[in-house]
PDB file of N, CA and C in Angstrom:
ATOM      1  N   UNK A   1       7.280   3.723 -10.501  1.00  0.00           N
ATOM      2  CA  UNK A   1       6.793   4.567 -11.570  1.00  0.00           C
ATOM      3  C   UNK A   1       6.434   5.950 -11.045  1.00  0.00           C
ATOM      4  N   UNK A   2       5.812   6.088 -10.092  1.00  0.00           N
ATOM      5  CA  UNK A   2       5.188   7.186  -9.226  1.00  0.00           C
ATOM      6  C   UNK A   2       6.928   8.283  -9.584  1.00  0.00           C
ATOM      7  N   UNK A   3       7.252   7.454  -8.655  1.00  0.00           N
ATOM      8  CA  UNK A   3       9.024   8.576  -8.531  1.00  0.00           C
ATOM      9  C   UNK A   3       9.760   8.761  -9.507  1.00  0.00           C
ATOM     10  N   UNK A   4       9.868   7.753 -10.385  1.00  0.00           N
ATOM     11  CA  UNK A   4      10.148   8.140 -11.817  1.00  0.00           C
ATOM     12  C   UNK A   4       9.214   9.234 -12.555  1.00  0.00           C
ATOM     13  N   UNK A   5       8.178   9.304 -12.448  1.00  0.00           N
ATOM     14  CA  UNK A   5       7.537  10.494 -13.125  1.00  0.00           C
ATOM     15  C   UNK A   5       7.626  11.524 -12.688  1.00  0.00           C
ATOM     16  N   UNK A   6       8.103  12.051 -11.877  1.00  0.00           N
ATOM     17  CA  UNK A   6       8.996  13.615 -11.100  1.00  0.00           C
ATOM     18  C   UNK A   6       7.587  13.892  -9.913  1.00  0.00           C
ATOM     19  N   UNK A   7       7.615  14.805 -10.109  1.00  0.00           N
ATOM     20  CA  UNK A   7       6.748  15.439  -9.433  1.00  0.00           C
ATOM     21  C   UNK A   7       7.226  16.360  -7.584  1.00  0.00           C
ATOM     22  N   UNK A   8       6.436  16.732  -7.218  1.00  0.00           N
ATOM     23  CA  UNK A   8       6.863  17.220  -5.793  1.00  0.00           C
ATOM     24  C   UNK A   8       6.643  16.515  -4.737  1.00  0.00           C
ATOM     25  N   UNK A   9       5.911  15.388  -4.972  1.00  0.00           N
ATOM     26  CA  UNK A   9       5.918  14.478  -3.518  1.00  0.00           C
ATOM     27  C   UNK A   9       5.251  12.914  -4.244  1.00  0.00           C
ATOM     28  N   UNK A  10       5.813  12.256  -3.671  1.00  0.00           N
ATOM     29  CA  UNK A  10       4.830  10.834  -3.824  1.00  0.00           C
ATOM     30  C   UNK A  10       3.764  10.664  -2.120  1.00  0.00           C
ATOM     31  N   UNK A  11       2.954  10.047  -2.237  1.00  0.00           N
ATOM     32  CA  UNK A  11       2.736   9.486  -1.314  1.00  0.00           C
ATOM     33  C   UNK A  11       1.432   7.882  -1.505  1.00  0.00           C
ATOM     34  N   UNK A  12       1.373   7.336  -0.605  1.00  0.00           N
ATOM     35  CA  UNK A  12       1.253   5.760  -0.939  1.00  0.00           C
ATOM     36  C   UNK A  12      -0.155   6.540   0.473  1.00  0.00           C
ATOM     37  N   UNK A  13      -1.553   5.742  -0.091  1.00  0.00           N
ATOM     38  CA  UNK A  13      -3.012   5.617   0.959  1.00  0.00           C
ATOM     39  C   UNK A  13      -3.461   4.585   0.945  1.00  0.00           C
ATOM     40  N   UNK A  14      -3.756   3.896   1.935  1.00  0.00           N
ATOM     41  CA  UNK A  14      -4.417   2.356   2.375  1.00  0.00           C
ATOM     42  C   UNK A  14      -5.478   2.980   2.496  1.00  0.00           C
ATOM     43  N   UNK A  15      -6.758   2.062   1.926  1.00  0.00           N
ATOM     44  CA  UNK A  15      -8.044   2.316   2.812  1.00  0.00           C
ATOM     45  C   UNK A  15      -8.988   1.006   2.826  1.00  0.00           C
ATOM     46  N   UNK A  16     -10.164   0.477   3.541  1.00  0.00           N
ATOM     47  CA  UNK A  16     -10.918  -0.821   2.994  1.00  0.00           C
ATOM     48  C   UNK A  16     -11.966  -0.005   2.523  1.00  0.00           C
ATOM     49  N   UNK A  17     -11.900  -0.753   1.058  1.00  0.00           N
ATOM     50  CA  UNK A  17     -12.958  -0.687   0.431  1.00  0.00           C
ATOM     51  C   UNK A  17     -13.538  -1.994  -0.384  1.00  0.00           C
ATOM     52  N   UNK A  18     -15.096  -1.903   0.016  1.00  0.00           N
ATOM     53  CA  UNK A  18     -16.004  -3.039  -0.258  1.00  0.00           C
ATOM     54  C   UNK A  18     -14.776  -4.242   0.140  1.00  0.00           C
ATOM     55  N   UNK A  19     -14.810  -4.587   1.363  1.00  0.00           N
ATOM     56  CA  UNK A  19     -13.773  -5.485   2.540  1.00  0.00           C
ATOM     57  C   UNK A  19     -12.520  -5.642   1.575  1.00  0.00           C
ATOM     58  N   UNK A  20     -12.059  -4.830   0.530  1.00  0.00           N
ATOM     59  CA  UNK A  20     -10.805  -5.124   0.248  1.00  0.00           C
ATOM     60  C   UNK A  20      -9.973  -4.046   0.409  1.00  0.00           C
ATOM     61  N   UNK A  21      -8.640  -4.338   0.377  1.00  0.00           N
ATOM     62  CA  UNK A  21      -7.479  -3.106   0.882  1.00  0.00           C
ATOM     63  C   UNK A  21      -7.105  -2.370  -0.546  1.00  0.00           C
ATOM     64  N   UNK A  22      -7.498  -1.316  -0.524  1.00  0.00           N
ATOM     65  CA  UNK A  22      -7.445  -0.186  -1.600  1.00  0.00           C
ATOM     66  C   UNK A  22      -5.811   0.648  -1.569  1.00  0.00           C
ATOM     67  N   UNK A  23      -4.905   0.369  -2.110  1.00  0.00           N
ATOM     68  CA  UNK A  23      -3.774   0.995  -2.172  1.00  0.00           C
ATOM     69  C   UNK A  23      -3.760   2.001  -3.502  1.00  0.00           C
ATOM     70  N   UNK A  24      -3.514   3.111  -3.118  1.00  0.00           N
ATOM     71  CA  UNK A  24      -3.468   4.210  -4.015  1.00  0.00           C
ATOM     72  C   UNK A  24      -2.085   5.313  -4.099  1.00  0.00           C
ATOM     73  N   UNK A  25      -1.279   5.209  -5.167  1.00  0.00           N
ATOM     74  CA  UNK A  25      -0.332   5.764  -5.051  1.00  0.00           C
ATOM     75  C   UNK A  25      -0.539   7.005  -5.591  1.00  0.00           C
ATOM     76  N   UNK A  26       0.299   8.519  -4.841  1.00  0.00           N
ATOM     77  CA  UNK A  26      -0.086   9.250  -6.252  1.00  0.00           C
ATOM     78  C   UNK A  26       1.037  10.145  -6.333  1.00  0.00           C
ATOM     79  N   UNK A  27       1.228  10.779  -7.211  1.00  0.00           N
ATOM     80  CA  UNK A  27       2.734  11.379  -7.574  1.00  0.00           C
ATOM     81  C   UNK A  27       2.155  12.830  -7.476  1.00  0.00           C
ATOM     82  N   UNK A  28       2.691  13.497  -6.831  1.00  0.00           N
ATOM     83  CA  UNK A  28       1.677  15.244  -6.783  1.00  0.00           C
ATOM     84  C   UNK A  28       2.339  16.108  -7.541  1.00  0.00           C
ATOM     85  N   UNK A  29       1.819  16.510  -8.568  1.00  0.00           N
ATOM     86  CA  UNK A  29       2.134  17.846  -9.502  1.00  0.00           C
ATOM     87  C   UNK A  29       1.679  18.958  -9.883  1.00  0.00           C
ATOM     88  N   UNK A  30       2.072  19.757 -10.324  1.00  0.00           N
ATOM     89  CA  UNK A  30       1.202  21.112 -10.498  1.00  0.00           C
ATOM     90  C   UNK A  30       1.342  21.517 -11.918  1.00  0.00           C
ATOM     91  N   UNK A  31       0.689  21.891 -12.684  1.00  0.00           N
ATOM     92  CA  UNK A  31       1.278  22.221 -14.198  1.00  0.00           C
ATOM     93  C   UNK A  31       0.383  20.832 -15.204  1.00  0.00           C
ATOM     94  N   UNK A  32       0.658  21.413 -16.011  1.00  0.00           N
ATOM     95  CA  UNK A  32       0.422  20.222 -17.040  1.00  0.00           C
ATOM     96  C   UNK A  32       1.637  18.649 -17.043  1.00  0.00           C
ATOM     97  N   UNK A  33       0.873  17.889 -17.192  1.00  0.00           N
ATOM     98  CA  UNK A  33       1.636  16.424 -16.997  1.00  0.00           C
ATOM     99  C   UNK A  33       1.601  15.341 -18.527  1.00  0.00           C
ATOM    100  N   UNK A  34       2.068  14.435 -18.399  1.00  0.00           N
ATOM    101  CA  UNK A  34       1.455  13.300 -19.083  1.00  0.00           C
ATOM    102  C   UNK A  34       0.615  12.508 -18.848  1.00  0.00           C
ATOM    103  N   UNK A  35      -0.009  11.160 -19.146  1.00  0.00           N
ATOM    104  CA  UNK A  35      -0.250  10.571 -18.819  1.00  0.00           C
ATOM    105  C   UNK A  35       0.218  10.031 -18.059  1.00  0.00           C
ATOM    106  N   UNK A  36      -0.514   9.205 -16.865  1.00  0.00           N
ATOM    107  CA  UNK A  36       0.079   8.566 -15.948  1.00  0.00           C
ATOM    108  C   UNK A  36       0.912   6.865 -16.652  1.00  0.00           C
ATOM    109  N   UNK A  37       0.308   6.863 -17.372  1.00  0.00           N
ATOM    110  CA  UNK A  37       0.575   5.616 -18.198  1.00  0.00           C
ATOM    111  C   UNK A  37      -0.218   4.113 -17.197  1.00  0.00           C
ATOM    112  N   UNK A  38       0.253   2.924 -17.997  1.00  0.00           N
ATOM    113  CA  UNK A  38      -0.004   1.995 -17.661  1.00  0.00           C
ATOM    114  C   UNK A  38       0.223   1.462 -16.119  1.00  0.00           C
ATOM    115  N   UNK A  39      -0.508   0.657 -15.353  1.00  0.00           N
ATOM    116  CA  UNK A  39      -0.101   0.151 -13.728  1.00  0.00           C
ATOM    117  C   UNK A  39       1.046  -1.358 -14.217  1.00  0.00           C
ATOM    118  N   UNK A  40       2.299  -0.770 -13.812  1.00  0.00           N
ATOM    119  CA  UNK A  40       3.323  -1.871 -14.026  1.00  0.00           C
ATOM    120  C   UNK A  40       2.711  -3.328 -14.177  1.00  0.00           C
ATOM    121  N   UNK A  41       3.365  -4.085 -15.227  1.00  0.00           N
ATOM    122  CA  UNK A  41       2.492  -5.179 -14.680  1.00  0.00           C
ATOM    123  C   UNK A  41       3.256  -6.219 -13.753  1.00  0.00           C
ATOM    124  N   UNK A  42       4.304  -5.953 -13.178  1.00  0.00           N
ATOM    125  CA  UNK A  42       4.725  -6.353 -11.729  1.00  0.00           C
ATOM    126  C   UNK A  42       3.411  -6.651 -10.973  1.00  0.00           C
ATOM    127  N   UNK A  43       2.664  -5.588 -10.755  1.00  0.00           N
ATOM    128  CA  UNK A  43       1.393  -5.339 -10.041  1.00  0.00           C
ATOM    129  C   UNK A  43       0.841  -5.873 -10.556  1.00  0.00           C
ATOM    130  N   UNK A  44       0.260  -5.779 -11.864  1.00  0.00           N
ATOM    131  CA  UNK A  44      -0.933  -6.173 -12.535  1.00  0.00           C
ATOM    132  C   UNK A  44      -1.164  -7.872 -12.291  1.00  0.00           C
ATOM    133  N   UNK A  45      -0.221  -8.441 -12.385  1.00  0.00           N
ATOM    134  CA  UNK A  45       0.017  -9.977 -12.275  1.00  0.00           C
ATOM    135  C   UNK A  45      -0.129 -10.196 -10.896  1.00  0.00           C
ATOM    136  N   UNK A  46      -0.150  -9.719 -10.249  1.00  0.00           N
ATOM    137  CA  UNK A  46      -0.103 -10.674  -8.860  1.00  0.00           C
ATOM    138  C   UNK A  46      -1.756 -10.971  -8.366  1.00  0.00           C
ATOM    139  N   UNK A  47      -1.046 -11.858  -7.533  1.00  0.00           N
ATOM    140  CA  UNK A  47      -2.321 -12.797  -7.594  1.00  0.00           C
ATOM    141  C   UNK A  47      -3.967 -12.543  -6.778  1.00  0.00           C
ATOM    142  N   UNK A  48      -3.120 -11.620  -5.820  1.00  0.00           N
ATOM    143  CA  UNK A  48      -4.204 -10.625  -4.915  1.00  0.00           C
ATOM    144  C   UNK A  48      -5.102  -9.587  -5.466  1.00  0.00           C
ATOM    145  N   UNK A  49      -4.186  -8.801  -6.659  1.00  0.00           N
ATOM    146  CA  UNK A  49      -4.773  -7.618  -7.272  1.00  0.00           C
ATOM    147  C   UNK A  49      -6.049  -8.020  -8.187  1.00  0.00           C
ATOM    148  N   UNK A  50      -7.197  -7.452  -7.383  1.00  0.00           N
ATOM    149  CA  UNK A  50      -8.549  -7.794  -8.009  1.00  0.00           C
ATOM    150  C   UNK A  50      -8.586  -6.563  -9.499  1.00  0.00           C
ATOM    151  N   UNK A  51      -7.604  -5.849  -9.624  1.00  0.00           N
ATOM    152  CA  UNK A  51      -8.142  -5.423 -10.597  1.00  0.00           C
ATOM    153  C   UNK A  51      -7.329  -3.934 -10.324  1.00  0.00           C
ATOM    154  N   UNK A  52      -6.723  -2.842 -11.436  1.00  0.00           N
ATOM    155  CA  UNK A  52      -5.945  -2.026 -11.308  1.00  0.00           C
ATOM    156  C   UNK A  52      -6.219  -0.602 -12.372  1.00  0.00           C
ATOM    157  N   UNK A  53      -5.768   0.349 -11.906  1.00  0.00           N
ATOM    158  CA  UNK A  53      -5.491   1.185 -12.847  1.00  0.00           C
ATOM    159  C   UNK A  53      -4.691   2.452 -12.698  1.00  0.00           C
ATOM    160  N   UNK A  54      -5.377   3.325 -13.587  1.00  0.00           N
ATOM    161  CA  UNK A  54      -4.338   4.745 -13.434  1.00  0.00           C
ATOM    162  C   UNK A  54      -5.378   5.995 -13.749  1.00  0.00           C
ATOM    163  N   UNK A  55      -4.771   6.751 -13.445  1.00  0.00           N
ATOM    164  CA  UNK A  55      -5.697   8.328 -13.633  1.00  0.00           C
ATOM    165  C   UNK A  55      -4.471   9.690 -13.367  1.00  0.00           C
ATOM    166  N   UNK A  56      -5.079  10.733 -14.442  1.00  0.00           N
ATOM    167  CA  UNK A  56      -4.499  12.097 -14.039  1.00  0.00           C
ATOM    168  C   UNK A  56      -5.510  12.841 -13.829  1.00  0.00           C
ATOM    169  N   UNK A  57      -5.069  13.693 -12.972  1.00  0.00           N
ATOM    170  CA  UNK A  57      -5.835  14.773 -13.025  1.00  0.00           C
ATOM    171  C   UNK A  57      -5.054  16.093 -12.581  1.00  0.00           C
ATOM    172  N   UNK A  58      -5.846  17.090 -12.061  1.00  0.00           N
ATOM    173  CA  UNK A  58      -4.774  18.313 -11.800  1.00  0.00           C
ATOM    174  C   UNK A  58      -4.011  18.299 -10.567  1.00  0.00           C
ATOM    175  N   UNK A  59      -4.180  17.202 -10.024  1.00  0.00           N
ATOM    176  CA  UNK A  59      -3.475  16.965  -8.750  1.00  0.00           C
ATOM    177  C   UNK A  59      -2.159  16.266  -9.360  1.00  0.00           C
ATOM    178  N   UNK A  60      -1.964  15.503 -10.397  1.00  0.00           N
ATOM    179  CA  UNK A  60      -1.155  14.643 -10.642  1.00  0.00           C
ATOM    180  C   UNK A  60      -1.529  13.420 -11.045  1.00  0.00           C
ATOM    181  N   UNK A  61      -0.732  12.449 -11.307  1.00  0.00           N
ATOM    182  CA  UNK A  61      -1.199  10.956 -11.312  1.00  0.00           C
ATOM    183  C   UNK A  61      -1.654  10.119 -10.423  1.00  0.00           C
ATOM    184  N   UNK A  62      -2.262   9.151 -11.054  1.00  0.00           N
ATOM    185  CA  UNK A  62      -2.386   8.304  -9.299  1.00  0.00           C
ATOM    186  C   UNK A  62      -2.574   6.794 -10.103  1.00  0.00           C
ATOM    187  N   UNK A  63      -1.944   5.926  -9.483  1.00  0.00           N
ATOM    188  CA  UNK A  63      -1.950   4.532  -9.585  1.00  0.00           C
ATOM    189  C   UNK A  63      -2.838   3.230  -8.727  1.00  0.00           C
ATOM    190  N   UNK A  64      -3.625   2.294  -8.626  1.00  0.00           N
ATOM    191  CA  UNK A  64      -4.782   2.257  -7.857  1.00  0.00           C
ATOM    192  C   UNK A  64      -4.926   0.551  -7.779  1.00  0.00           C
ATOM    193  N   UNK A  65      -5.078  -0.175  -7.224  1.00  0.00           N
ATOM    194  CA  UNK A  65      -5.299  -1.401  -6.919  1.00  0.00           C
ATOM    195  C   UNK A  65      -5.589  -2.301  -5.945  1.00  0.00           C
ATOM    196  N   UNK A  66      -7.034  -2.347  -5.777  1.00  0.00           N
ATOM    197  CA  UNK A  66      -7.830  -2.936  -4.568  1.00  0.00           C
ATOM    198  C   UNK A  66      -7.519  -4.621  -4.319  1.00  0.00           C
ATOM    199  N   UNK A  67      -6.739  -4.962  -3.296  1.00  0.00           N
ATOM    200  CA  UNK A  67      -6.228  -6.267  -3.008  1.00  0.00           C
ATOM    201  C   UNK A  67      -7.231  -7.375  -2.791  1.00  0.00           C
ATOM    202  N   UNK A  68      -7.627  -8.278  -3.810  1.00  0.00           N
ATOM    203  CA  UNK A  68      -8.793  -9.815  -2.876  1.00  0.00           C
ATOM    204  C   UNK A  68      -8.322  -9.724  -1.899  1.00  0.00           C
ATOM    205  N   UNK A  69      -7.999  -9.488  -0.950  1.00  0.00           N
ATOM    206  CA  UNK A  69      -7.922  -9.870   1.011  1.00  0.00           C
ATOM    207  C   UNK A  69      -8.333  -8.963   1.738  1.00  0.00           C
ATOM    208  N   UNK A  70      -9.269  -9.501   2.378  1.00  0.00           N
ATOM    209  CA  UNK A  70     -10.207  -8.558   3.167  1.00  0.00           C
ATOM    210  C   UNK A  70      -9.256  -8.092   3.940  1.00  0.00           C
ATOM    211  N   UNK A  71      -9.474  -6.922   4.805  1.00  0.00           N
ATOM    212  CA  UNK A  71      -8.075  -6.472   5.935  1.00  0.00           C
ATOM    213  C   UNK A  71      -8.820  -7.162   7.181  1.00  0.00           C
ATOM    214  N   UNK A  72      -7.705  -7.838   8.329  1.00  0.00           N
ATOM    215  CA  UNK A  72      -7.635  -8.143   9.080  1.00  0.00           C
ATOM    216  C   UNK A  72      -8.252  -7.627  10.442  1.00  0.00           C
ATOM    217  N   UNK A  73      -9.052  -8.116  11.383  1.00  0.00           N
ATOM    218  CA  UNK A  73      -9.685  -6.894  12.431  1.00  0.00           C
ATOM    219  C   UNK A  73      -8.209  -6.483  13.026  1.00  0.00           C
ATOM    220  N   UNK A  74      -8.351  -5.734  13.710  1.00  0.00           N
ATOM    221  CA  UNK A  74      -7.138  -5.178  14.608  1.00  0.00           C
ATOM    222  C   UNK A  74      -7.243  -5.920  15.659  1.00  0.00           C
ATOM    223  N   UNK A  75      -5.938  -6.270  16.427  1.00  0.00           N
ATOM    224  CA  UNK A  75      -5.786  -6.952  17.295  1.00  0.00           C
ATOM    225  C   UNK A  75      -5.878  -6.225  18.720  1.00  0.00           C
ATOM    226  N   UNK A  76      -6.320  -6.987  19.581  1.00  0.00           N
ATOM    227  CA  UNK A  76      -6.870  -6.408  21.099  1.00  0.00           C
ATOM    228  C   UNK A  76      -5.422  -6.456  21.866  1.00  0.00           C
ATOM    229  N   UNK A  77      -4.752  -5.250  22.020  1.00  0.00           N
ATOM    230  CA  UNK A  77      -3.476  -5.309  23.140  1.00  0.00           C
ATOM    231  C   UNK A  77      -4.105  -5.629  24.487  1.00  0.00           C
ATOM    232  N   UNK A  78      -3.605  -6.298  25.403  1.00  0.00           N
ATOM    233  CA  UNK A  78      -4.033  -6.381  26.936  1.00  0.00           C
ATOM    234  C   UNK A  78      -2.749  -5.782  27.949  1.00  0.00           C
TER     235      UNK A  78
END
């Protein structure tokens, strides 16, 4: 959806929030837009996604859905 809605760049941000993995997509635009519309429900249904949405603002759209699974510690290379 992100790339379907045009824009000048997509880009995809991981982060943990409250121990779950926060994926945030956002489509970058300049100018007046539409709505971002609805979070596919591809996404919406799955079984991890604690919960989803969407937002515009003057940056562009952004698409948003914090995963039930805590992220993993990082592993110790030796």
């Amino acid at each position: 959806m992100a790339v379907a809605a045009g824009g000048k760049r997509v880009s995809v941000h991981l982060a943990d929030q409250d121990a779950k993995i926060l994926i945030m997509v956002l489509n970058h635009q300049t100018g007046e837009q539409d709505d971002a519309g609805p979070v596919p429900a591809e996404v919406a249904v799955l079984r991890t996604v604690d919960a989803c949405g969407t937002h515009t603002d003057h940056d562009g759209h952004a698409w948003w859905a914090p995963l039930d699974d805590p992220p993993r510690p990082k592993k110790h290379l030796t």
